[in-house]
PDB file of N, CA and C in Angstrom:
ATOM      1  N   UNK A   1      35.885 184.390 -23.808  1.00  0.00           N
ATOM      2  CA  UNK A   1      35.012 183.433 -23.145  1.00  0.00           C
ATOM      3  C   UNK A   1      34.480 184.058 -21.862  1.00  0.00           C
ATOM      4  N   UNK A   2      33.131 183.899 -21.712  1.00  0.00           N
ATOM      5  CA  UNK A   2      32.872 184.207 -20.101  1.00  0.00           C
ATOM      6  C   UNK A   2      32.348 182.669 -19.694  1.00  0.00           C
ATOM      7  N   UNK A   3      32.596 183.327 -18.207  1.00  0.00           N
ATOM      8  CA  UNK A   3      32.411 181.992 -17.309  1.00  0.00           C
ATOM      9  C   UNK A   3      31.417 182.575 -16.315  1.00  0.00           C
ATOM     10  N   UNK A   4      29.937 182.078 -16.087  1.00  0.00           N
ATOM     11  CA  UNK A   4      29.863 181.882 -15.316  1.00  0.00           C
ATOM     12  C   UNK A   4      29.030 180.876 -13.725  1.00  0.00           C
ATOM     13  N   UNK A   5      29.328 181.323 -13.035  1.00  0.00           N
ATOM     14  CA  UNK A   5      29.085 180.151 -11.669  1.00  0.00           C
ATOM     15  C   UNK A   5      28.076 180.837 -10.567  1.00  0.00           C
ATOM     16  N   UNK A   6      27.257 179.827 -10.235  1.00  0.00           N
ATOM     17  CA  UNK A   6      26.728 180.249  -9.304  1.00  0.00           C
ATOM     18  C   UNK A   6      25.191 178.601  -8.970  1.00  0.00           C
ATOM     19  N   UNK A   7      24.290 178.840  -8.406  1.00  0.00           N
ATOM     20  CA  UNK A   7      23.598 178.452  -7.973  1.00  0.00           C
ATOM     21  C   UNK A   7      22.518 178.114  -8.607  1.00  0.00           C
ATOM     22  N   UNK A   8      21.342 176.917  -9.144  1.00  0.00           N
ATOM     23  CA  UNK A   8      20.918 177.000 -10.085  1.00  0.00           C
ATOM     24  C   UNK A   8      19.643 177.310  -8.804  1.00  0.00           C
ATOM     25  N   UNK A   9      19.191 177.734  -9.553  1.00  0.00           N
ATOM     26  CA  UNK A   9      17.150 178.656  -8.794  1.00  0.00           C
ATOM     27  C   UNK A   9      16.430 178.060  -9.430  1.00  0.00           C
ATOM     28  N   UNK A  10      14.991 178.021  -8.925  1.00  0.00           N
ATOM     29  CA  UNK A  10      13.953 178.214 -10.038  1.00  0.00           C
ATOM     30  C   UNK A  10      13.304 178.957 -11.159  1.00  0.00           C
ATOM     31  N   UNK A  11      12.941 179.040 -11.907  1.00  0.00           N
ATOM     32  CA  UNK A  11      12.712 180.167 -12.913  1.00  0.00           C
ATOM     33  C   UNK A  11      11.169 180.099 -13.095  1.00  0.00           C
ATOM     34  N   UNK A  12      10.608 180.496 -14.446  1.00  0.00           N
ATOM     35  CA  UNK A  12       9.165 180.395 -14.586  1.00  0.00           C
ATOM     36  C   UNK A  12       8.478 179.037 -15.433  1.00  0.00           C
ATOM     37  N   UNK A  13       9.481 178.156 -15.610  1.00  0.00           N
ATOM     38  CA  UNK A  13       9.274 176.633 -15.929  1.00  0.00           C
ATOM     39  C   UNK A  13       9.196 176.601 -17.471  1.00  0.00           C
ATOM     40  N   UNK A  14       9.420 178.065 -17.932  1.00  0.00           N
ATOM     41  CA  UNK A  14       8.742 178.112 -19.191  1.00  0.00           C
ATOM     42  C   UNK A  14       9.580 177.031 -20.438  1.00  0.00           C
ATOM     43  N   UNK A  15      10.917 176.907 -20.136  1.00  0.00           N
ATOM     44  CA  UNK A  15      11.599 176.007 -20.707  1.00  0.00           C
ATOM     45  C   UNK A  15      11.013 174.748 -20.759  1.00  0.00           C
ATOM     46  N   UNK A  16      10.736 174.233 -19.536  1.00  0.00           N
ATOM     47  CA  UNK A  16      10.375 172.989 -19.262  1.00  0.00           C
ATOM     48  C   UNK A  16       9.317 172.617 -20.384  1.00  0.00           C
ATOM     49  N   UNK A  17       8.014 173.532 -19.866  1.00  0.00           N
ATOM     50  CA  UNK A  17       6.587 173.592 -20.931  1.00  0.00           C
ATOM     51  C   UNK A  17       7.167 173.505 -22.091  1.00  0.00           C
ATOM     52  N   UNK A  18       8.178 174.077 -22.834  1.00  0.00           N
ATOM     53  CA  UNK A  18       8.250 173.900 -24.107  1.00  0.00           C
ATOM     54  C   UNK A  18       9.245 173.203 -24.439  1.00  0.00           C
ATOM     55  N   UNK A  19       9.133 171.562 -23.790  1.00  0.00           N
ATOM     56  CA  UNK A  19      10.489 170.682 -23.949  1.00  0.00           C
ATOM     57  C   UNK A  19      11.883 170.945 -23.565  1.00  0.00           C
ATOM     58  N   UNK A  20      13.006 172.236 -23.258  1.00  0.00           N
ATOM     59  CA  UNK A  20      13.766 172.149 -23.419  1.00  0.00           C
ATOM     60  C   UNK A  20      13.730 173.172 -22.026  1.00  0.00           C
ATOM     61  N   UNK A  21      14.157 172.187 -21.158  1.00  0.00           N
ATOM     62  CA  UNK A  21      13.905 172.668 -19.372  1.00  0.00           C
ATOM     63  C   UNK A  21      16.053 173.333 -19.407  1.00  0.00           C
ATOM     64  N   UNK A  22      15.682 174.503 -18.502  1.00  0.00           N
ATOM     65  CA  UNK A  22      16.645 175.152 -18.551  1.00  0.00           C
ATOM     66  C   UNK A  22      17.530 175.130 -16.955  1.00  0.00           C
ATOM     67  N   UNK A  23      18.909 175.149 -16.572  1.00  0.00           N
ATOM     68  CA  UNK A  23      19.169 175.495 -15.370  1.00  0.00           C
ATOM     69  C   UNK A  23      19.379 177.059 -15.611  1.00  0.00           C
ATOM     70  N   UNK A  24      18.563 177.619 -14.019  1.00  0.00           N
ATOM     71  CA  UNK A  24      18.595 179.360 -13.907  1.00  0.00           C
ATOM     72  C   UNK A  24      19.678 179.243 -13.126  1.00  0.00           C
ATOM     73  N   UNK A  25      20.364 180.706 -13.830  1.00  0.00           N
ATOM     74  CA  UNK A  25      21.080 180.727 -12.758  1.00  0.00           C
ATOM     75  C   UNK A  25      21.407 182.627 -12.805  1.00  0.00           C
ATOM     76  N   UNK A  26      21.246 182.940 -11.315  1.00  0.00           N
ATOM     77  CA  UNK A  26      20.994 184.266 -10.905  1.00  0.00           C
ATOM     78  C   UNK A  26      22.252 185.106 -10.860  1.00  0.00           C
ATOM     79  N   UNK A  27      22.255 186.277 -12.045  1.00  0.00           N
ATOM     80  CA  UNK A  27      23.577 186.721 -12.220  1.00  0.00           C
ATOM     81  C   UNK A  27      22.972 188.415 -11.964  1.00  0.00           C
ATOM     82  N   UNK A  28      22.210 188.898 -11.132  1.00  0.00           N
ATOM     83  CA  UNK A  28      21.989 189.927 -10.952  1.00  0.00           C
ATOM     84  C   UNK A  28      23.110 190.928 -10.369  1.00  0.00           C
ATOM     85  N   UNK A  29      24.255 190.595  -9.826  1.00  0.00           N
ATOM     86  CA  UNK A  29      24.704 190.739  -8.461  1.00  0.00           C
ATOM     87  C   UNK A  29      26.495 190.657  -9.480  1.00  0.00           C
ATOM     88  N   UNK A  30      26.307 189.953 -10.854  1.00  0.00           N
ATOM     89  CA  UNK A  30      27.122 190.023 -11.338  1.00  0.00           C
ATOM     90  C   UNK A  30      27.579 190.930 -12.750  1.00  0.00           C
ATOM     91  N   UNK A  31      28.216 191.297 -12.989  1.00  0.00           N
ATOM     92  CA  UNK A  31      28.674 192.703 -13.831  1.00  0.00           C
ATOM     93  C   UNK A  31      28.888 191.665 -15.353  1.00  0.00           C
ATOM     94  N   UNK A  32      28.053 191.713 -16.189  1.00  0.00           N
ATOM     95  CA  UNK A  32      28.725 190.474 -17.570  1.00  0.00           C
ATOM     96  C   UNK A  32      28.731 192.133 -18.652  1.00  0.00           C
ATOM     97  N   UNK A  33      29.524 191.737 -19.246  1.00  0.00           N
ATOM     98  CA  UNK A  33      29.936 192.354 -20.288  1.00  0.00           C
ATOM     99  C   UNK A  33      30.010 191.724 -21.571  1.00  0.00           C
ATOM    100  N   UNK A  34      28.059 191.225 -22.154  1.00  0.00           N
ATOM    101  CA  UNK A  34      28.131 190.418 -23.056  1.00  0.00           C
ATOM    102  C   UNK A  34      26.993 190.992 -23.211  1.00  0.00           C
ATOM    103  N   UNK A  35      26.360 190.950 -25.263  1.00  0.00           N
ATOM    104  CA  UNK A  35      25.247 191.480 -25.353  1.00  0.00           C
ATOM    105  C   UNK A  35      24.059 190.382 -25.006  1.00  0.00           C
ATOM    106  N   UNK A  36      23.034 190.887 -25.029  1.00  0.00           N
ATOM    107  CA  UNK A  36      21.732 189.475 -25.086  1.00  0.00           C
ATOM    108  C   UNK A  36      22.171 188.208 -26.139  1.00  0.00           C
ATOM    109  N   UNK A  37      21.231 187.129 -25.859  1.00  0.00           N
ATOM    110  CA  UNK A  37      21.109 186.247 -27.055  1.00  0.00           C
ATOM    111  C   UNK A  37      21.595 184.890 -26.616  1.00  0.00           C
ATOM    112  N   UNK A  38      21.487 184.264 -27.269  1.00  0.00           N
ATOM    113  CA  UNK A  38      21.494 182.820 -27.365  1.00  0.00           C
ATOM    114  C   UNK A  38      22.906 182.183 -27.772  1.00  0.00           C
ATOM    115  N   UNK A  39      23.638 181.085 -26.895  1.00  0.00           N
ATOM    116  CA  UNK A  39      25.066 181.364 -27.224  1.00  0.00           C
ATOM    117  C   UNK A  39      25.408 179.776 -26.741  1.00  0.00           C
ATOM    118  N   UNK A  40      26.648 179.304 -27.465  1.00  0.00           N
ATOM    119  CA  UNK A  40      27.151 177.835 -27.319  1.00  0.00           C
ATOM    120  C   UNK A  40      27.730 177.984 -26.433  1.00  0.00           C
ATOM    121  N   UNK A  41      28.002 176.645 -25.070  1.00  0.00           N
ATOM    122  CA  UNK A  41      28.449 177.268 -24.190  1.00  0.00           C
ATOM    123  C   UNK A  41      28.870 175.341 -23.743  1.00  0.00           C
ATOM    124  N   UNK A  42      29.560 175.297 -22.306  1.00  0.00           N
ATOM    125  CA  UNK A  42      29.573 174.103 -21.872  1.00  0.00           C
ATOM    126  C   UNK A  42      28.983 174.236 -20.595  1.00  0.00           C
ATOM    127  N   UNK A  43      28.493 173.093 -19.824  1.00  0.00           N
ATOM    128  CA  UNK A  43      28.494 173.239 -18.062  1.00  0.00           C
ATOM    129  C   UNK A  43      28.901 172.230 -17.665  1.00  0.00           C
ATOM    130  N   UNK A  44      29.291 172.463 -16.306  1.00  0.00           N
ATOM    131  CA  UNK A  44      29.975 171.611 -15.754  1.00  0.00           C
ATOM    132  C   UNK A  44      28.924 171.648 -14.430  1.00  0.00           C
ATOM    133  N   UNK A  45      28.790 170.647 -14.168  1.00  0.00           N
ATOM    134  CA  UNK A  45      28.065 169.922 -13.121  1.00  0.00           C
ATOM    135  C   UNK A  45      28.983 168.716 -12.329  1.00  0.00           C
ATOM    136  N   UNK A  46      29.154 169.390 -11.086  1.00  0.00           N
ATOM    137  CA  UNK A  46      30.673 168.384 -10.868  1.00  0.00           C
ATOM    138  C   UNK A  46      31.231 168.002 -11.777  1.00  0.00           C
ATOM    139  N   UNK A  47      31.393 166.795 -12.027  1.00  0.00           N
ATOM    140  CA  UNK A  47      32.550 166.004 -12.574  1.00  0.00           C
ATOM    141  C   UNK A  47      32.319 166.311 -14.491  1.00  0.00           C
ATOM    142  N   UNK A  48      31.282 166.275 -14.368  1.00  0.00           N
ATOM    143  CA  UNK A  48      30.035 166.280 -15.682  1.00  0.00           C
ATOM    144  C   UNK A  48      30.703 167.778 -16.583  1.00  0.00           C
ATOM    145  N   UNK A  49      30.755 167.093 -18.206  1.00  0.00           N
ATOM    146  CA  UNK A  49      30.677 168.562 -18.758  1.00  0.00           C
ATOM    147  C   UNK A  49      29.724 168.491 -19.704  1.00  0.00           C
ATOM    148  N   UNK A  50      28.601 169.443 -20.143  1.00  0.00           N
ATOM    149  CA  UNK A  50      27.614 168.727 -20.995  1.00  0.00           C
ATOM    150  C   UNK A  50      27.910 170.249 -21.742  1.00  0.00           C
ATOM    151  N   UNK A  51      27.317 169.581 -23.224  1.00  0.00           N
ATOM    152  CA  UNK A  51      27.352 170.964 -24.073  1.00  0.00           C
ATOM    153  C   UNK A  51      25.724 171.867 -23.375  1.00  0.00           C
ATOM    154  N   UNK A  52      26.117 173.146 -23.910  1.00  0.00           N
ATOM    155  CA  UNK A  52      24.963 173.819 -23.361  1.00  0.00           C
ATOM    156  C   UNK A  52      24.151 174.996 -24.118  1.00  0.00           C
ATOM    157  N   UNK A  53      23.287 175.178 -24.829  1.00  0.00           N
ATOM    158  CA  UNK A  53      22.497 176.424 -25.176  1.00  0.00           C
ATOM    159  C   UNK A  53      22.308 177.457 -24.174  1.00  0.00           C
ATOM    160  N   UNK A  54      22.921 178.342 -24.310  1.00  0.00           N
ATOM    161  CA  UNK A  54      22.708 179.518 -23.436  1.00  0.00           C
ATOM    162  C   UNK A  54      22.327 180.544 -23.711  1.00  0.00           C
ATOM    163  N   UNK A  55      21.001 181.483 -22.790  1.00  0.00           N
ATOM    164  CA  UNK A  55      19.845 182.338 -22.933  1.00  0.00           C
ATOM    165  C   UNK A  55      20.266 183.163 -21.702  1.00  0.00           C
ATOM    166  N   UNK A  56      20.686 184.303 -22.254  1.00  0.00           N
ATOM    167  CA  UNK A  56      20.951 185.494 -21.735  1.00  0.00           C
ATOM    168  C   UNK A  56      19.850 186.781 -21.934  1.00  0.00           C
ATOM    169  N   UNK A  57      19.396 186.746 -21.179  1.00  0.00           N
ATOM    170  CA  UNK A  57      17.916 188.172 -21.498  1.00  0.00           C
ATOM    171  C   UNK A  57      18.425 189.438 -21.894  1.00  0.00           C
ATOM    172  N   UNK A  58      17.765 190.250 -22.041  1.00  0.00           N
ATOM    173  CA  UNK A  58      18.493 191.696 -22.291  1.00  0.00           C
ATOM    174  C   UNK A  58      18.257 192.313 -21.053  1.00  0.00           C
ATOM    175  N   UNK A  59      17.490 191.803 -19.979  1.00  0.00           N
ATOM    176  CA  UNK A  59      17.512 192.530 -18.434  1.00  0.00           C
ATOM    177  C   UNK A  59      19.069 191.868 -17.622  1.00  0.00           C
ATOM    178  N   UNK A  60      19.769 191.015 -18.283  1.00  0.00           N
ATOM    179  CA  UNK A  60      21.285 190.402 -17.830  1.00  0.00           C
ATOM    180  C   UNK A  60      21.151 190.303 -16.126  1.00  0.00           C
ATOM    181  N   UNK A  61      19.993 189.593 -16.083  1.00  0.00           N
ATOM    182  CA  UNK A  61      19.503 189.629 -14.961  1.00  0.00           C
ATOM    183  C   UNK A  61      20.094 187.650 -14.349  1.00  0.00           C
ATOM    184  N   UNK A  62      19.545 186.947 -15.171  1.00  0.00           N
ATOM    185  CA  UNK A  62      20.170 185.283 -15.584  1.00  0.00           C
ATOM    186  C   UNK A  62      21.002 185.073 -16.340  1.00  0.00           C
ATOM    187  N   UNK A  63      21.053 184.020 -16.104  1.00  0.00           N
ATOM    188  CA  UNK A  63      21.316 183.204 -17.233  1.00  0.00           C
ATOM    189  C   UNK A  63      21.064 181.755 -17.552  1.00  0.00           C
ATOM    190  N   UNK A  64      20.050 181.394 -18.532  1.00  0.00           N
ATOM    191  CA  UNK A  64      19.673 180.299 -18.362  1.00  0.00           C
ATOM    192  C   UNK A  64      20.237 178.573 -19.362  1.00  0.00           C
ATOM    193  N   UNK A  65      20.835 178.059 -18.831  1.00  0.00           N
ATOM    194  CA  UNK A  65      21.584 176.408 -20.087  1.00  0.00           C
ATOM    195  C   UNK A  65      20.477 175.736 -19.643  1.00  0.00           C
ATOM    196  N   UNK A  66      20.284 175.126 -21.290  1.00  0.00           N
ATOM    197  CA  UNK A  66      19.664 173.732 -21.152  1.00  0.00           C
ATOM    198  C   UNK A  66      20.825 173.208 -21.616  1.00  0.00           C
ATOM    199  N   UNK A  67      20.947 172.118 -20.702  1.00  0.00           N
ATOM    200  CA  UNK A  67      22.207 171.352 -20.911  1.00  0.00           C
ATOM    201  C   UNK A  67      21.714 169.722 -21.772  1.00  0.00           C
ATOM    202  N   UNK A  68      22.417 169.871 -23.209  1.00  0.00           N
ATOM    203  CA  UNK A  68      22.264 168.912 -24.239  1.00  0.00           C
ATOM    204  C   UNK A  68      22.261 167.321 -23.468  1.00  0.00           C
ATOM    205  N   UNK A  69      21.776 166.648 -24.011  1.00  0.00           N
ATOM    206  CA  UNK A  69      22.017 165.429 -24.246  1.00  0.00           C
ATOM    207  C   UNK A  69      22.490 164.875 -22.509  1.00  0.00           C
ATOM    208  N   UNK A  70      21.521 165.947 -21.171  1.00  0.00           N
ATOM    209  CA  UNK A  70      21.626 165.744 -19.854  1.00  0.00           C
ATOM    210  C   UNK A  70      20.512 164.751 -19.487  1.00  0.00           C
ATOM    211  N   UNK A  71      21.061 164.060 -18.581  1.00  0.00           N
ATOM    212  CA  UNK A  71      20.566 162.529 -17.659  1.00  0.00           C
ATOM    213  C   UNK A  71      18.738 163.043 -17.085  1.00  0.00           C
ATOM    214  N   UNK A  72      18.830 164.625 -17.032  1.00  0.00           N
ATOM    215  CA  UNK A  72      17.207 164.751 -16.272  1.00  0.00           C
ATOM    216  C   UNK A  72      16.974 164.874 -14.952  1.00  0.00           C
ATOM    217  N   UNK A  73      17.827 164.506 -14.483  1.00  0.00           N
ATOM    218  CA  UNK A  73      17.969 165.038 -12.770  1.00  0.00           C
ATOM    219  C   UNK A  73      17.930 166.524 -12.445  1.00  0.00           C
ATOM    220  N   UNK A  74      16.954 166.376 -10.955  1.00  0.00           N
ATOM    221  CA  UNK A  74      17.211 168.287 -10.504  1.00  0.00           C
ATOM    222  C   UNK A  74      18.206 168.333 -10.247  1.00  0.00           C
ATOM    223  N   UNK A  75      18.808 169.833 -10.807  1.00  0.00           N
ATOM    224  CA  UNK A  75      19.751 170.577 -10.796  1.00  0.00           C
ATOM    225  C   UNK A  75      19.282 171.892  -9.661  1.00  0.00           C
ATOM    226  N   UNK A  76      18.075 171.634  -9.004  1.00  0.00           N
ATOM    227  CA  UNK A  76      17.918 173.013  -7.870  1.00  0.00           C
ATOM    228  C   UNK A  76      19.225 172.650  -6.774  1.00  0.00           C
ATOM    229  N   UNK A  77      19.533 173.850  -6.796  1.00  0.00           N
ATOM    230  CA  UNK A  77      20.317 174.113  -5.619  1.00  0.00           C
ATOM    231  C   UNK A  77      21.590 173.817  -5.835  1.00  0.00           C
ATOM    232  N   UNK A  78      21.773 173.049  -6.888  1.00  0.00           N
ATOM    233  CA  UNK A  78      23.360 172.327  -6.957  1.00  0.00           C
ATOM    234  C   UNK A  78      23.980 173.802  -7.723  1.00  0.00           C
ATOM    235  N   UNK A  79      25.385 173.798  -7.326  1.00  0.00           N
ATOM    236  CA  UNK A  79      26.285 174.296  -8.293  1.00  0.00           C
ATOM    237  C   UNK A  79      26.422 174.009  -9.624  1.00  0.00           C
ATOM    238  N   UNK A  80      26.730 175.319 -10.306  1.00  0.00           N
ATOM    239  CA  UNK A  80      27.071 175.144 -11.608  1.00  0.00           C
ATOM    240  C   UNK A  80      27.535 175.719 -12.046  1.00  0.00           C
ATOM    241  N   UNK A  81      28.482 175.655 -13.050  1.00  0.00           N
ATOM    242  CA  UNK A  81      29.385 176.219 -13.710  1.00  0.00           C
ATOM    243  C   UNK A  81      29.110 176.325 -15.586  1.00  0.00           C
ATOM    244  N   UNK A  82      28.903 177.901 -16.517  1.00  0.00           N
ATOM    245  CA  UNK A  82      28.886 177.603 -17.321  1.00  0.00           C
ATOM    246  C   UNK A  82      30.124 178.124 -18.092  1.00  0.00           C
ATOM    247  N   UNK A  83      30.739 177.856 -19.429  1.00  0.00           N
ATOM    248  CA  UNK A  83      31.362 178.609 -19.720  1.00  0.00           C
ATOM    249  C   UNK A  83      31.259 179.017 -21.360  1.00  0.00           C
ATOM    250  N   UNK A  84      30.919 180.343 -20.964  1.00  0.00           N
ATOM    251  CA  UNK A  84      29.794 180.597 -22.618  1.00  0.00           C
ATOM    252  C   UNK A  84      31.351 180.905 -23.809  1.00  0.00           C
ATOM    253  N   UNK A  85      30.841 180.236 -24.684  1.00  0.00           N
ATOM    254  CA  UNK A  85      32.101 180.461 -25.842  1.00  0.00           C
ATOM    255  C   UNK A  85      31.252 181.350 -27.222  1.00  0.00           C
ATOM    256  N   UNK A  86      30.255 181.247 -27.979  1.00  0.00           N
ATOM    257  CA  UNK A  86      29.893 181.835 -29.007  1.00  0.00           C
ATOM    258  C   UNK A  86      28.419 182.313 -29.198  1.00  0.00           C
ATOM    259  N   UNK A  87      28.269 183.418 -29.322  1.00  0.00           N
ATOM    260  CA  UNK A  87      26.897 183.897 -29.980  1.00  0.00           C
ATOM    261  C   UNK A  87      26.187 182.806 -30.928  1.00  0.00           C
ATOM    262  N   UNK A  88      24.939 182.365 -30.682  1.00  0.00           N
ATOM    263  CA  UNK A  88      24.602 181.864 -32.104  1.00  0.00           C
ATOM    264  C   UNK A  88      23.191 182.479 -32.955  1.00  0.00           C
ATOM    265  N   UNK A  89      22.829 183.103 -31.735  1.00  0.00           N
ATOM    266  CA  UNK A  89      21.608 183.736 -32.188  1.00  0.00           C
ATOM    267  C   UNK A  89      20.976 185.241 -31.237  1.00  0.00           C
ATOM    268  N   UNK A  90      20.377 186.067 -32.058  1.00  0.00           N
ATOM    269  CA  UNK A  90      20.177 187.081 -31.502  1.00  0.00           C
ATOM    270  C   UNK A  90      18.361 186.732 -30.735  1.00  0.00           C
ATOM    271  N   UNK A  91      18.064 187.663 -29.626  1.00  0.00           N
ATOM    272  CA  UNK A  91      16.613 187.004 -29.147  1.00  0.00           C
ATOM    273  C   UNK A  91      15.222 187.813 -30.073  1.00  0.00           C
ATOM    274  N   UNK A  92      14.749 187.252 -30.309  1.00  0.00           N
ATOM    275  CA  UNK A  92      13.509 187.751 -31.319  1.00  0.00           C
ATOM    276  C   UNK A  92      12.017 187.202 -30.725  1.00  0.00           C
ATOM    277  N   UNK A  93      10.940 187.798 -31.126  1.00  0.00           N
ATOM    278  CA  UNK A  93       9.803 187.505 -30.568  1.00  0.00           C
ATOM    279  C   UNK A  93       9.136 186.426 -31.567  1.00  0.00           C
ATOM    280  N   UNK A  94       8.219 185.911 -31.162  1.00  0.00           N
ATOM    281  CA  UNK A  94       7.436 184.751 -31.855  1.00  0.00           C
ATOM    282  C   UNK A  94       6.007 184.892 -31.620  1.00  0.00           C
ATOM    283  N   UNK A  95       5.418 184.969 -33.059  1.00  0.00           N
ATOM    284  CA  UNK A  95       3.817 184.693 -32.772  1.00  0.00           C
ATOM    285  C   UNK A  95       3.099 183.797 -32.197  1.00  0.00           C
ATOM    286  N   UNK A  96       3.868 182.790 -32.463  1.00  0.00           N
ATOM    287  CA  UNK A  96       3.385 181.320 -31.799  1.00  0.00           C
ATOM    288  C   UNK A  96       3.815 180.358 -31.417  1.00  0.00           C
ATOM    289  N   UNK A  97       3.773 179.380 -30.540  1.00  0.00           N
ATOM    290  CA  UNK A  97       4.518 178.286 -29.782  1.00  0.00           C
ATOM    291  C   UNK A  97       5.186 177.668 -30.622  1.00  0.00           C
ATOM    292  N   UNK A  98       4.542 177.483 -32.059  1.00  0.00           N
ATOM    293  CA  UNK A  98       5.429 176.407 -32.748  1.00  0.00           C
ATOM    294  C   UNK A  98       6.353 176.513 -33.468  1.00  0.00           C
ATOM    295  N   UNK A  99       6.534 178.741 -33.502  1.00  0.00           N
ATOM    296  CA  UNK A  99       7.586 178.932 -34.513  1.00  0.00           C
ATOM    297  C   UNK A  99       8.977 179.376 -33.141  1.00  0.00           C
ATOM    298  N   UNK A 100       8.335 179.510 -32.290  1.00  0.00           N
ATOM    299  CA  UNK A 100       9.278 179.523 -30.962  1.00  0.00           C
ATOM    300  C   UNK A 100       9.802 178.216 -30.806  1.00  0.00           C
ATOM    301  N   UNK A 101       9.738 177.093 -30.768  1.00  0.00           N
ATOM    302  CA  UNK A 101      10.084 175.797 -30.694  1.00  0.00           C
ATOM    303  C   UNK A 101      10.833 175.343 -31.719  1.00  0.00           C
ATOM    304  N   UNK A 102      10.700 175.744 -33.075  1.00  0.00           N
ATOM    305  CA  UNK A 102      11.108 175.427 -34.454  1.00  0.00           C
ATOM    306  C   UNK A 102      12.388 176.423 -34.361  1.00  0.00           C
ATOM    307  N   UNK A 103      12.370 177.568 -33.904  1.00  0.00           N
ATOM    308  CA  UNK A 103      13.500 178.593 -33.850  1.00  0.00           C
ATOM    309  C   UNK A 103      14.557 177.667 -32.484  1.00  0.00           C
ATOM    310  N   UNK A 104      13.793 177.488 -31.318  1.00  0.00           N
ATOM    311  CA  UNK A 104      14.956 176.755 -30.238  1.00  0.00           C
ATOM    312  C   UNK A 104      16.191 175.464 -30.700  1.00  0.00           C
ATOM    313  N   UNK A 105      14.812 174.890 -31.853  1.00  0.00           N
ATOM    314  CA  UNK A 105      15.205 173.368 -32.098  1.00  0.00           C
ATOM    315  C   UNK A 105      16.341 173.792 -32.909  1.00  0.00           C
ATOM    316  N   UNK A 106      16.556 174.838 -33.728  1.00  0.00           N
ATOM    317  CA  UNK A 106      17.625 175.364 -34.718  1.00  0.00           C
ATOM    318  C   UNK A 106      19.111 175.912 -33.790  1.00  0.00           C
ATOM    319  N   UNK A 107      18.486 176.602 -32.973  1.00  0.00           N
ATOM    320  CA  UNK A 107      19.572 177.460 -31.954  1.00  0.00           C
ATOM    321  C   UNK A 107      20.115 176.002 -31.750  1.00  0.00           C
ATOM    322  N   UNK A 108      19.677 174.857 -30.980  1.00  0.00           N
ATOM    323  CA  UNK A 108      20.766 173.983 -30.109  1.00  0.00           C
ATOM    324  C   UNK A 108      21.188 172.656 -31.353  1.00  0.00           C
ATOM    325  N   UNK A 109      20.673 172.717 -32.647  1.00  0.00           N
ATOM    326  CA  UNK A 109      21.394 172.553 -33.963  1.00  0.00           C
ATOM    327  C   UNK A 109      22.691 173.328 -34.187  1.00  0.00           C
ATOM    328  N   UNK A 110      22.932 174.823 -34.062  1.00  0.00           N
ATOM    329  CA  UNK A 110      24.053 175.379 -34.299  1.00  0.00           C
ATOM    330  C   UNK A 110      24.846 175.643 -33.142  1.00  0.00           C
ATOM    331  N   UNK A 111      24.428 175.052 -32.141  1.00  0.00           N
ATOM    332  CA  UNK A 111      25.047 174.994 -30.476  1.00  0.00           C
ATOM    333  C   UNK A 111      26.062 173.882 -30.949  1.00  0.00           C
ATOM    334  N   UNK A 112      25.616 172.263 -31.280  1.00  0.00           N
ATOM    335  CA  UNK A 112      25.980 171.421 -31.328  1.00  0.00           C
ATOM    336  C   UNK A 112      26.967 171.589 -32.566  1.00  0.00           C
ATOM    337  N   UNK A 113      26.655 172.304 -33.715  1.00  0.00           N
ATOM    338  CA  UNK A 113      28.436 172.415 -34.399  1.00  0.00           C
ATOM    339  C   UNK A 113      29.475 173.303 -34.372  1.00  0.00           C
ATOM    340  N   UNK A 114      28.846 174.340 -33.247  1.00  0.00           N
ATOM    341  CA  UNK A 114      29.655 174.847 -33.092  1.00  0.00           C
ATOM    342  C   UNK A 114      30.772 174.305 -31.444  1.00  0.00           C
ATOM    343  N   UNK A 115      30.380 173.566 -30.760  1.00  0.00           N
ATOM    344  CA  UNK A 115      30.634 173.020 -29.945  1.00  0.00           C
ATOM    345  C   UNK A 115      31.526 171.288 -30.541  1.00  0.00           C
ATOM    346  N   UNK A 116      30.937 170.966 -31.333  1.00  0.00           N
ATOM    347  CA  UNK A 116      31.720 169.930 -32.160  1.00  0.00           C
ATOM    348  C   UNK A 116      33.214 170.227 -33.396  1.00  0.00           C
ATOM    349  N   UNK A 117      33.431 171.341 -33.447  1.00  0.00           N
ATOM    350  CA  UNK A 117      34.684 171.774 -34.025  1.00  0.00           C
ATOM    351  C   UNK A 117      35.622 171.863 -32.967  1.00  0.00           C
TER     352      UNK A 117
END
């Protein structure tokens, strides 16, 4: 399992635009020893634990959760805590918005059973 914590930032909104708004969070500064890709994970937001899709770049520069089935409130500036448990998908390019969206909507489909076992 990795864990990790830090500060949520702004990013390039691009989550948001395509429905599924992400907390950034800036792991430049931190050493992860995990490959790229898309991975089941939880966060904890104080008290709060929400399941989470997690987007790790291959620059392991972030790391970005959209946190499932979350209330919608900003998360700038607040703490957060993630703690990534499984690969579910490797990152691939997309011709177009709608097969990028159709591929996300699948990733946080196999987030959610793998997080439900």
């Amino acid at each position: 399992m990795l864990h990790i914590t830090g500060i949520v930032v702004q990013g390039e909104k691009r989550g948001r635009v395509l429905g599924f708004p992400t907390a950034n969070i800036d792991i430049k500064k931190k050493r992860l020893h995990v490959s790229p890709g898309i991975f089941a994970g939880w966060a904890l937001v104080g008290k709060e634990r929400y399941m989470a899709a997690v987007f790790i770049p291959k620059s392991l520069d972030r790391a970005e959760a959209h946190l499932l089935d979350y209330p919608g409130f900003s998360l700038y500036g607040k703490h957060i805590e993630v703690e990534v448990l499984q690969k579910v998908s490797e990152i691939e390019r997309y011709d177009t918005t709608e097969e990028l969206i159709a591929k996300i909507t699948n990733d946080i489909e196999l987030v959610r059973e793998v997080l439900k076992k």
